[in-house]
PDB file of N, CA and C in Angstrom:
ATOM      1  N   UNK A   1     -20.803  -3.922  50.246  1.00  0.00           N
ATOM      2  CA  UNK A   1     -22.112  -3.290  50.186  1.00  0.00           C
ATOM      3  C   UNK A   1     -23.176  -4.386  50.247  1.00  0.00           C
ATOM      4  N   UNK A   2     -24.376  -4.224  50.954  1.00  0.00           N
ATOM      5  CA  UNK A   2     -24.875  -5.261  51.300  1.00  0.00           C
ATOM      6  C   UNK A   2     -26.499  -4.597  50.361  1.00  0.00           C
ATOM      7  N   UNK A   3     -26.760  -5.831  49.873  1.00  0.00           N
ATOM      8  CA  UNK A   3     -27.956  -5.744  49.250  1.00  0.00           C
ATOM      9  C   UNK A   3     -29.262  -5.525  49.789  1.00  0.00           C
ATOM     10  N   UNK A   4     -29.898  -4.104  49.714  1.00  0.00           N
ATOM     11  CA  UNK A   4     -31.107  -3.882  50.134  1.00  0.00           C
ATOM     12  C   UNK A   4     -32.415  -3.532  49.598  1.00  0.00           C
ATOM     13  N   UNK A   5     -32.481  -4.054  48.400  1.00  0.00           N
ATOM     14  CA  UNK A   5     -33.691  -3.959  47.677  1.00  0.00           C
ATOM     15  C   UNK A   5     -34.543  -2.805  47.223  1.00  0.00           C
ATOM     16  N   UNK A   6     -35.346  -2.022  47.343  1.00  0.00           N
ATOM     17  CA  UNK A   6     -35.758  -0.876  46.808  1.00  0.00           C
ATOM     18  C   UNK A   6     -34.597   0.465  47.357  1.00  0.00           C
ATOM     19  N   UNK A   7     -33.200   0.132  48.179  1.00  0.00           N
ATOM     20  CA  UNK A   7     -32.966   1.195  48.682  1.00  0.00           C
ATOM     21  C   UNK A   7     -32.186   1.530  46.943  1.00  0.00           C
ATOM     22  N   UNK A   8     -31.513   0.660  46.186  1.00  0.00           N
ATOM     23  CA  UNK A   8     -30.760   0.914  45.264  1.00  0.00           C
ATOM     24  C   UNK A   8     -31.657   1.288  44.145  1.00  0.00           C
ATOM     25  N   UNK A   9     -30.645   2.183  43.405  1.00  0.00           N
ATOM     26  CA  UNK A   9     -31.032   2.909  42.248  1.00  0.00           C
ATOM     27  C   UNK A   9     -31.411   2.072  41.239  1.00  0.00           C
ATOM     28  N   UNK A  10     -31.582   2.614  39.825  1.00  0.00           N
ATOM     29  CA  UNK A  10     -30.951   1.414  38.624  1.00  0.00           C
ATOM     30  C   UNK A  10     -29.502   1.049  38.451  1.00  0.00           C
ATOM     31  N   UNK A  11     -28.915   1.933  38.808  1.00  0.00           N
ATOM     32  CA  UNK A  11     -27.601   1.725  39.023  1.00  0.00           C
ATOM     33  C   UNK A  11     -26.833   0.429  39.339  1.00  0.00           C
ATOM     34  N   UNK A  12     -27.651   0.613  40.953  1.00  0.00           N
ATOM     35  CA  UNK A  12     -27.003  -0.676  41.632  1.00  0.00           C
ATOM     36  C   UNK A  12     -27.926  -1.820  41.403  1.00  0.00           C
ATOM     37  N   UNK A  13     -29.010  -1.748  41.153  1.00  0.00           N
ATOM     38  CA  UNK A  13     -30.377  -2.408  40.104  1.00  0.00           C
ATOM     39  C   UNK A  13     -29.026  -3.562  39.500  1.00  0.00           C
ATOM     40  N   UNK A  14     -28.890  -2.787  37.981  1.00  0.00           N
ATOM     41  CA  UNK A  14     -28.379  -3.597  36.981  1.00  0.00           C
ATOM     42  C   UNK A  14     -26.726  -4.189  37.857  1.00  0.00           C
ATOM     43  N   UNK A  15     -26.200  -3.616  38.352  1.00  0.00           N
ATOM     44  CA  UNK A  15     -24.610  -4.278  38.710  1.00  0.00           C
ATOM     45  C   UNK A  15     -25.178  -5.975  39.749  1.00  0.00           C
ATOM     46  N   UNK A  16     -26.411  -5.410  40.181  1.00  0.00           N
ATOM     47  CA  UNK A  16     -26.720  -6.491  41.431  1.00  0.00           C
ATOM     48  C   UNK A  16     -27.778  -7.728  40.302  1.00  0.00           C
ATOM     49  N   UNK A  17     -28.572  -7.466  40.082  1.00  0.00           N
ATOM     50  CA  UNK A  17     -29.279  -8.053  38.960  1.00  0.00           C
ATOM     51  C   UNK A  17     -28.874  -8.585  37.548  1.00  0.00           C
ATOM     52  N   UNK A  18     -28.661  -7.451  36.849  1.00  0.00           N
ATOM     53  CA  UNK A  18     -28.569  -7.643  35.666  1.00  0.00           C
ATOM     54  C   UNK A  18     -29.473  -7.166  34.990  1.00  0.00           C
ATOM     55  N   UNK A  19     -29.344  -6.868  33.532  1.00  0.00           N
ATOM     56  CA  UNK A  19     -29.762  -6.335  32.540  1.00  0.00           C
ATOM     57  C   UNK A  19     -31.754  -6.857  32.680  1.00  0.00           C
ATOM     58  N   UNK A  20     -31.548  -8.153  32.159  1.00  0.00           N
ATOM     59  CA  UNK A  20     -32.402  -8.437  31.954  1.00  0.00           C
ATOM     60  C   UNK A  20     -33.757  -8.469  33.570  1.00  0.00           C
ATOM     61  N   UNK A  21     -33.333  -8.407  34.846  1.00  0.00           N
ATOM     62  CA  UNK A  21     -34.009  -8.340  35.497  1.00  0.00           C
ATOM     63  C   UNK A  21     -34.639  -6.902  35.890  1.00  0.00           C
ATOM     64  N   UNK A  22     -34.026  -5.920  34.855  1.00  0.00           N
ATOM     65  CA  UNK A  22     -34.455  -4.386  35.224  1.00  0.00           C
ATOM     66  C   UNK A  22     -35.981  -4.222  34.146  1.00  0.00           C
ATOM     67  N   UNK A  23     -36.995  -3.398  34.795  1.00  0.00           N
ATOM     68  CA  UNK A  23     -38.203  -2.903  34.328  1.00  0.00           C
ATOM     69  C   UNK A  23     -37.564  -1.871  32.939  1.00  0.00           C
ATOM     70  N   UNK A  24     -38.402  -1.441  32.039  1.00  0.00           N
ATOM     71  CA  UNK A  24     -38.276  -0.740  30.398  1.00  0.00           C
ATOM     72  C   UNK A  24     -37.875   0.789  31.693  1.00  0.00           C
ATOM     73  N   UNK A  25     -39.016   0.957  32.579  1.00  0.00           N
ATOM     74  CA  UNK A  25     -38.571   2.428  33.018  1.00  0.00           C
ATOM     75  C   UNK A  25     -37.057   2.569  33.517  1.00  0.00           C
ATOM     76  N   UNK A  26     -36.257   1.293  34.257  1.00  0.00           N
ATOM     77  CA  UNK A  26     -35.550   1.548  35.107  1.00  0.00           C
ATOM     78  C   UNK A  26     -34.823   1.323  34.267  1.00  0.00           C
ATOM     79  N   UNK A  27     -34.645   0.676  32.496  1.00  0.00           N
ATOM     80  CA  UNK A  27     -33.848   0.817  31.300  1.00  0.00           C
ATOM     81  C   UNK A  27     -33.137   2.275  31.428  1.00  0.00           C
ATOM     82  N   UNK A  28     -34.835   2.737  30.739  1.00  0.00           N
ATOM     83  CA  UNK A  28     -34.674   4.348  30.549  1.00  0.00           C
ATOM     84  C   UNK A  28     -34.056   5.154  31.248  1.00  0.00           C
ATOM     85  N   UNK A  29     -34.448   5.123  32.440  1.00  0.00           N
ATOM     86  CA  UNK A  29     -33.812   6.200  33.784  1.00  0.00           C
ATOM     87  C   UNK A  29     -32.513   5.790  33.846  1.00  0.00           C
ATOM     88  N   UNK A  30     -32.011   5.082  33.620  1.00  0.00           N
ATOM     89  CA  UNK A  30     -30.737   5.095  33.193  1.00  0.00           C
ATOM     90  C   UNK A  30     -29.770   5.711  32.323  1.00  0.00           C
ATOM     91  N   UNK A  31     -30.594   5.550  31.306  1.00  0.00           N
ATOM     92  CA  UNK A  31     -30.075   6.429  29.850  1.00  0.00           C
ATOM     93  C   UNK A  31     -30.262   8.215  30.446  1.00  0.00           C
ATOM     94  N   UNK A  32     -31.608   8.318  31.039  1.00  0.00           N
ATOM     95  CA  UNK A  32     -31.723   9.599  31.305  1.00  0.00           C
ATOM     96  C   UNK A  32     -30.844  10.572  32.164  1.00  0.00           C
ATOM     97  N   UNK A  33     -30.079   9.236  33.047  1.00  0.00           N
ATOM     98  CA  UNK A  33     -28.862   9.766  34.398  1.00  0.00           C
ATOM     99  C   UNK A  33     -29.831  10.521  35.469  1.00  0.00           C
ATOM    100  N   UNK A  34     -30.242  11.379  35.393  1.00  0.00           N
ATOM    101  CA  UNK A  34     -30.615  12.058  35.889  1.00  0.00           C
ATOM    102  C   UNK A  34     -32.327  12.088  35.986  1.00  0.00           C
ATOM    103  N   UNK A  35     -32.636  12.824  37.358  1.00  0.00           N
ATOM    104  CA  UNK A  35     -33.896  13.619  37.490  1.00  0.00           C
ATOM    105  C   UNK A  35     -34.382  14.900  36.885  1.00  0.00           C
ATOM    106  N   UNK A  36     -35.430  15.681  37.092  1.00  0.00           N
ATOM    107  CA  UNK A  36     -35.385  17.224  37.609  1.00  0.00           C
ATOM    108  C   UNK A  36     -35.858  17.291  38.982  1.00  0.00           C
ATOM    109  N   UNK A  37     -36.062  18.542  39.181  1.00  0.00           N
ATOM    110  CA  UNK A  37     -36.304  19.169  40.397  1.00  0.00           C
ATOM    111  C   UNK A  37     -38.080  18.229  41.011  1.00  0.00           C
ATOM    112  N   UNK A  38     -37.838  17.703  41.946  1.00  0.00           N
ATOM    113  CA  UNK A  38     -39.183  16.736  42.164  1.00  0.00           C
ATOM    114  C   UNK A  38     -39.649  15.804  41.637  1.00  0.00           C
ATOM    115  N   UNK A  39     -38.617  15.089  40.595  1.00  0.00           N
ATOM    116  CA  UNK A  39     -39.156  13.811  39.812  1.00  0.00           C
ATOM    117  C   UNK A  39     -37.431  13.001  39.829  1.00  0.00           C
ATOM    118  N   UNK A  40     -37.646  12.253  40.064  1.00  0.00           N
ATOM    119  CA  UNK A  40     -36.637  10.824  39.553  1.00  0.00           C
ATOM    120  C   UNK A  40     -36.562  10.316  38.382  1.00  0.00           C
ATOM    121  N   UNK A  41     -35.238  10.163  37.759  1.00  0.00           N
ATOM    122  CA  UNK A  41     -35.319   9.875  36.495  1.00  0.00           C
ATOM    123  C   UNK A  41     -36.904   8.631  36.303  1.00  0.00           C
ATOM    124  N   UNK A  42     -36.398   7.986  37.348  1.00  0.00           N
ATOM    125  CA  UNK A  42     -37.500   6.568  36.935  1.00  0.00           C
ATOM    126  C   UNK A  42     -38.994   7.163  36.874  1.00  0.00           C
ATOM    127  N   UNK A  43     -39.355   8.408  37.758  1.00  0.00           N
ATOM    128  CA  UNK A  43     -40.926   8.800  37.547  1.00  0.00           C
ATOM    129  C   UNK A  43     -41.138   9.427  35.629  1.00  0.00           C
ATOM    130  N   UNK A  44     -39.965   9.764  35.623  1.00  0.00           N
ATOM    131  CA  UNK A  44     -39.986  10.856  34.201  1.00  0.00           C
ATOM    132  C   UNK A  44     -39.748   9.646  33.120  1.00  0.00           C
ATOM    133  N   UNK A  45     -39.175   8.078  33.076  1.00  0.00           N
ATOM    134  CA  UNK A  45     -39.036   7.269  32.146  1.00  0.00           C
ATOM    135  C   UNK A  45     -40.799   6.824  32.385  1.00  0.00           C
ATOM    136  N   UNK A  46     -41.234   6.596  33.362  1.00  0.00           N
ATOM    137  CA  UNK A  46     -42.750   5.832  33.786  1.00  0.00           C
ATOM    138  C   UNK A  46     -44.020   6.523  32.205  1.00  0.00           C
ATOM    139  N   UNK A  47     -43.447   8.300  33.015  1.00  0.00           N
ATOM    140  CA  UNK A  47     -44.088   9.154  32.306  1.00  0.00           C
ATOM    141  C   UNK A  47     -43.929   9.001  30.552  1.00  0.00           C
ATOM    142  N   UNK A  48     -42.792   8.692  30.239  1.00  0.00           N
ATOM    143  CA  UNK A  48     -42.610   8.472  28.913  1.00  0.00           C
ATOM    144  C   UNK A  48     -43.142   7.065  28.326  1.00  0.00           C
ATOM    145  N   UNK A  49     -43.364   6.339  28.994  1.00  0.00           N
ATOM    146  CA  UNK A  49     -44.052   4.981  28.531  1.00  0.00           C
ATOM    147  C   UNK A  49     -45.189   4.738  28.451  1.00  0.00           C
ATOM    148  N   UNK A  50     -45.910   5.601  29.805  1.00  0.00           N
ATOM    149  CA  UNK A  50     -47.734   5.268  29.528  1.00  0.00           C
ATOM    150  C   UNK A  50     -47.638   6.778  28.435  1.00  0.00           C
ATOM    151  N   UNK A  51     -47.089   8.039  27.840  1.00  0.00           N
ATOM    152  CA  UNK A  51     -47.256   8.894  27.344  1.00  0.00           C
ATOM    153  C   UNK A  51     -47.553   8.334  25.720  1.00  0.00           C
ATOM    154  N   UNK A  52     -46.598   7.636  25.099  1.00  0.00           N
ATOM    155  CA  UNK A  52     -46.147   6.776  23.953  1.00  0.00           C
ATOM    156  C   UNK A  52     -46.651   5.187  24.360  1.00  0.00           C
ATOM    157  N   UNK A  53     -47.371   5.162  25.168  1.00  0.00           N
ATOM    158  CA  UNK A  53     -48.005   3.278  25.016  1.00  0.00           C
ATOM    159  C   UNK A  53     -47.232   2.110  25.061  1.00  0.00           C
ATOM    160  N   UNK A  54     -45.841   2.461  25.909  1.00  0.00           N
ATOM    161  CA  UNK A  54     -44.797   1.384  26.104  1.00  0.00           C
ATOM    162  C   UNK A  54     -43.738   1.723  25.022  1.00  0.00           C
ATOM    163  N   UNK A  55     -42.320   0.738  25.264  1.00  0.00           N
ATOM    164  CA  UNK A  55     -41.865   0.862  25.238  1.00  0.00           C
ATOM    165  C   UNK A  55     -41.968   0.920  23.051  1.00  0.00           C
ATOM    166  N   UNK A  56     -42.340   0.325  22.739  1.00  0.00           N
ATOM    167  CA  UNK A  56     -41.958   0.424  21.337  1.00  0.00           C
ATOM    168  C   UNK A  56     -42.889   1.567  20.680  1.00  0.00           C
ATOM    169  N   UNK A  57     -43.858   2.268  21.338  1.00  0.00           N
ATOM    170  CA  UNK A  57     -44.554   3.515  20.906  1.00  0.00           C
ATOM    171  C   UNK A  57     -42.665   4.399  21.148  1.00  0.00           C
ATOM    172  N   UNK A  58     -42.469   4.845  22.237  1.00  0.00           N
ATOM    173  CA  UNK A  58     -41.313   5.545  22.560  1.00  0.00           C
ATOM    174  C   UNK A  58     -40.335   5.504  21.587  1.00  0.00           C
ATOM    175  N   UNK A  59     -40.039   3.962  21.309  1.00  0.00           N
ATOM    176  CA  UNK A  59     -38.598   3.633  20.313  1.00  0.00           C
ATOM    177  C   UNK A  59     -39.327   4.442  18.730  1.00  0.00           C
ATOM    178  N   UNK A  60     -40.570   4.620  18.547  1.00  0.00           N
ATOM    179  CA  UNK A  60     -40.592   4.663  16.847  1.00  0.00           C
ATOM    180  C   UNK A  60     -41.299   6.628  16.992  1.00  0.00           C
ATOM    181  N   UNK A  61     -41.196   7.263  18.377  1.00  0.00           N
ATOM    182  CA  UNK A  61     -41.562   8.654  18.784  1.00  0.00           C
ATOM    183  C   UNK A  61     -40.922   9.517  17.960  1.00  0.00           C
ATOM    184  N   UNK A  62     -41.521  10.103  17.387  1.00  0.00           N
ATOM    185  CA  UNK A  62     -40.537  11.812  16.995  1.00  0.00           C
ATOM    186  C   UNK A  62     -40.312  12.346  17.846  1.00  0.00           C
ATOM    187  N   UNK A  63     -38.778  12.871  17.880  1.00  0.00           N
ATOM    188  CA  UNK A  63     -37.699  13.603  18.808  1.00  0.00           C
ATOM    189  C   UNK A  63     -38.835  14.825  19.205  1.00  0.00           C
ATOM    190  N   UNK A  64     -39.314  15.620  18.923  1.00  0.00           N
ATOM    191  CA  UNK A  64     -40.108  16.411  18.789  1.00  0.00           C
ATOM    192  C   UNK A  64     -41.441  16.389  20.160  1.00  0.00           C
ATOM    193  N   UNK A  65     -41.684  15.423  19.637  1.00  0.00           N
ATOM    194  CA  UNK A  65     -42.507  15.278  20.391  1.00  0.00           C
ATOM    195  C   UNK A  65     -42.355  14.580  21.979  1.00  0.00           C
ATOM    196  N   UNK A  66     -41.208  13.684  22.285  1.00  0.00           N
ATOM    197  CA  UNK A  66     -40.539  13.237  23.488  1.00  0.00           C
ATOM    198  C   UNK A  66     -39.965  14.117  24.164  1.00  0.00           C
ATOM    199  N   UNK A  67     -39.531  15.520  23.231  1.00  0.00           N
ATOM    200  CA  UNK A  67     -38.825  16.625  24.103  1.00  0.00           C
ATOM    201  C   UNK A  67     -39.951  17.772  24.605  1.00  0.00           C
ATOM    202  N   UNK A  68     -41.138  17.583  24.487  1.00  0.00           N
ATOM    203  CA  UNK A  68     -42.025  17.894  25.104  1.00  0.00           C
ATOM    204  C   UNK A  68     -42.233  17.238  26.124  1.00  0.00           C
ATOM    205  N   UNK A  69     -42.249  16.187  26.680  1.00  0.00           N
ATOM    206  CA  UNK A  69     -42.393  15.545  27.931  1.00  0.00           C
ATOM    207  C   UNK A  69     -41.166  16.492  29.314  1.00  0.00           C
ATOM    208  N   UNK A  70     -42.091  16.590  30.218  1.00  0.00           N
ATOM    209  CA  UNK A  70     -41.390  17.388  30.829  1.00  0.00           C
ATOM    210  C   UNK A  70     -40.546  16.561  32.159  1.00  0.00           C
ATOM    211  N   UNK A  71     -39.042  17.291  31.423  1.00  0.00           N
ATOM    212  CA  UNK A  71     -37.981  16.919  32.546  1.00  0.00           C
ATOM    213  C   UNK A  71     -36.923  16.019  31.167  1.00  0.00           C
ATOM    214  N   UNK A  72     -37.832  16.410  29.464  1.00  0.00           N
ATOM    215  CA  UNK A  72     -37.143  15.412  28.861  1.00  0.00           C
ATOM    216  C   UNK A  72     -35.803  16.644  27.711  1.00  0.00           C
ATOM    217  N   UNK A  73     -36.559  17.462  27.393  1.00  0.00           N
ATOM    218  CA  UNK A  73     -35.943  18.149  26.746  1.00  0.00           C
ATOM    219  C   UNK A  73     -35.085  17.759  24.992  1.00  0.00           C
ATOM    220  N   UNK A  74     -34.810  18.229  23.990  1.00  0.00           N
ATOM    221  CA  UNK A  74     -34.155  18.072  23.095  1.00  0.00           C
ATOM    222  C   UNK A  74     -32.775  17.057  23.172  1.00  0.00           C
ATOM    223  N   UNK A  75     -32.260  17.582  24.150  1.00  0.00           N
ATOM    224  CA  UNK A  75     -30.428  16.671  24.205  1.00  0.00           C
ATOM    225  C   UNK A  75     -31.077  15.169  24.958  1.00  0.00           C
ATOM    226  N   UNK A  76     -31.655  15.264  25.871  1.00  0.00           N
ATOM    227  CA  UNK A  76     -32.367  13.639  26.200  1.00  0.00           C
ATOM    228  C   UNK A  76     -33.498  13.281  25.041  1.00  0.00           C
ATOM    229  N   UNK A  77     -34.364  13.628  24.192  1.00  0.00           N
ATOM    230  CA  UNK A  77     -35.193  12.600  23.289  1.00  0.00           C
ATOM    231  C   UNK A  77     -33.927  12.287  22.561  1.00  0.00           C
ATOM    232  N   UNK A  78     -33.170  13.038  22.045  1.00  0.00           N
ATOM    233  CA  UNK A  78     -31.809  12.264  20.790  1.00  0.00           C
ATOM    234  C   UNK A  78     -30.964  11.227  21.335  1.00  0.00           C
ATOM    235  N   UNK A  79     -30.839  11.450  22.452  1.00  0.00           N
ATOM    236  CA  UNK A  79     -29.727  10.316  23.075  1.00  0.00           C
ATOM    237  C   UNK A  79     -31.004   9.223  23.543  1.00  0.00           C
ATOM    238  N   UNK A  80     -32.206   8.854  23.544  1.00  0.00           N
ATOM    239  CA  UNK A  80     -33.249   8.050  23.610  1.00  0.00           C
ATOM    240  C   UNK A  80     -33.232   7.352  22.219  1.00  0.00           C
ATOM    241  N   UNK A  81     -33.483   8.421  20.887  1.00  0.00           N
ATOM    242  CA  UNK A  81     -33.317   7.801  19.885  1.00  0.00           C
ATOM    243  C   UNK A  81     -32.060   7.392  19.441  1.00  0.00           C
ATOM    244  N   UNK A  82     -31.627   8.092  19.684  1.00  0.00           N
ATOM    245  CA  UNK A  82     -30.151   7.070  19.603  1.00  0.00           C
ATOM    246  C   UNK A  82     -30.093   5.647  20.154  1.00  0.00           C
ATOM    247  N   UNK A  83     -30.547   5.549  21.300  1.00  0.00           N
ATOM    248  CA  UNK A  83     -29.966   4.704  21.853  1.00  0.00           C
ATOM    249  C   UNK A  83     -30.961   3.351  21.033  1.00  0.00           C
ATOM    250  N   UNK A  84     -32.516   3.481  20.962  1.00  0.00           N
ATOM    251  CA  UNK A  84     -32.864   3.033  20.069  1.00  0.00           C
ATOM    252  C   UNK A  84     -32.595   2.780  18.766  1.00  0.00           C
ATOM    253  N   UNK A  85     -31.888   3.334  17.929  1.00  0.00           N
ATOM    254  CA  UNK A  85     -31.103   3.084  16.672  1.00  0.00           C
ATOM    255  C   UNK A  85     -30.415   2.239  17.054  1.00  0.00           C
ATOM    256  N   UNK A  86     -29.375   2.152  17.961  1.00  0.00           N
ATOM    257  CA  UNK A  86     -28.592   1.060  18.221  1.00  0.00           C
ATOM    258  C   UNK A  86     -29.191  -0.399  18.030  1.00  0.00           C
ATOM    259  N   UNK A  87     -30.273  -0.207  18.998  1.00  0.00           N
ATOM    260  CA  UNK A  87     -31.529  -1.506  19.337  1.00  0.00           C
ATOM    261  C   UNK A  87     -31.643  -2.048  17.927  1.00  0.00           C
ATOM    262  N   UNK A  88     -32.246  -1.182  17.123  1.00  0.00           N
ATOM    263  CA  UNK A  88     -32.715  -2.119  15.599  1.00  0.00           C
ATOM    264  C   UNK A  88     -31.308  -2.052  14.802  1.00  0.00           C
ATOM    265  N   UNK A  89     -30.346  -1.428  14.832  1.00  0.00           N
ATOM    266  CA  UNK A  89     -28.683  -1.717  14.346  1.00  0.00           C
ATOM    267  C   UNK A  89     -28.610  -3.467  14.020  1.00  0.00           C
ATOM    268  N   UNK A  90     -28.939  -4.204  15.917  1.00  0.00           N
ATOM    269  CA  UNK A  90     -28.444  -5.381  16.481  1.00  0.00           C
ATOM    270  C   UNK A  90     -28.982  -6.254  15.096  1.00  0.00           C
TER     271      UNK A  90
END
């Protein structure tokens, strides 16, 4: 597979790059897997970062209120905070 620059996802992002060369959205859209109908995970992580003021507004968000963001729902803000729990675990 030959490397073509914006054609790859985060997917092939992080396998080709690495962790640390991926953007907080293209983190997220990862965790998120998925889109909805007319948005890309990465437009709907964008949306969650200027929504919450970057990335550490998001990490300290009530579930509640992230599952109002639309395309985010209840089962994606918990697996967000989750995944953040992990983060301050380290």
């Amino acid at each position: 597979m030959e490397a073509q620059g914006s054609c790859h996802g985060p997917r092939e992002r992080l396998l080709l790059r690495g962790e640390a060369r991926l953007s907080d959205a293209e983190c997220i859209a990862l965790l998120l897997r998925t889109g909805c109908p007319g948005r890309s995970a990465e437009q709907i992580a964008s949306d969650l970062l200027h929504r919450f003021g970057g990335l550490s507004g998001l990490a300290v968000a009530e579930v509640r209120e992230v599952a109002t963001v639309s395309g985010i729902g209840t089962a994606r803000a918990l697996a967000l905070q989750a995944a953040f729990g992990l983060a301050r675990r380290l």
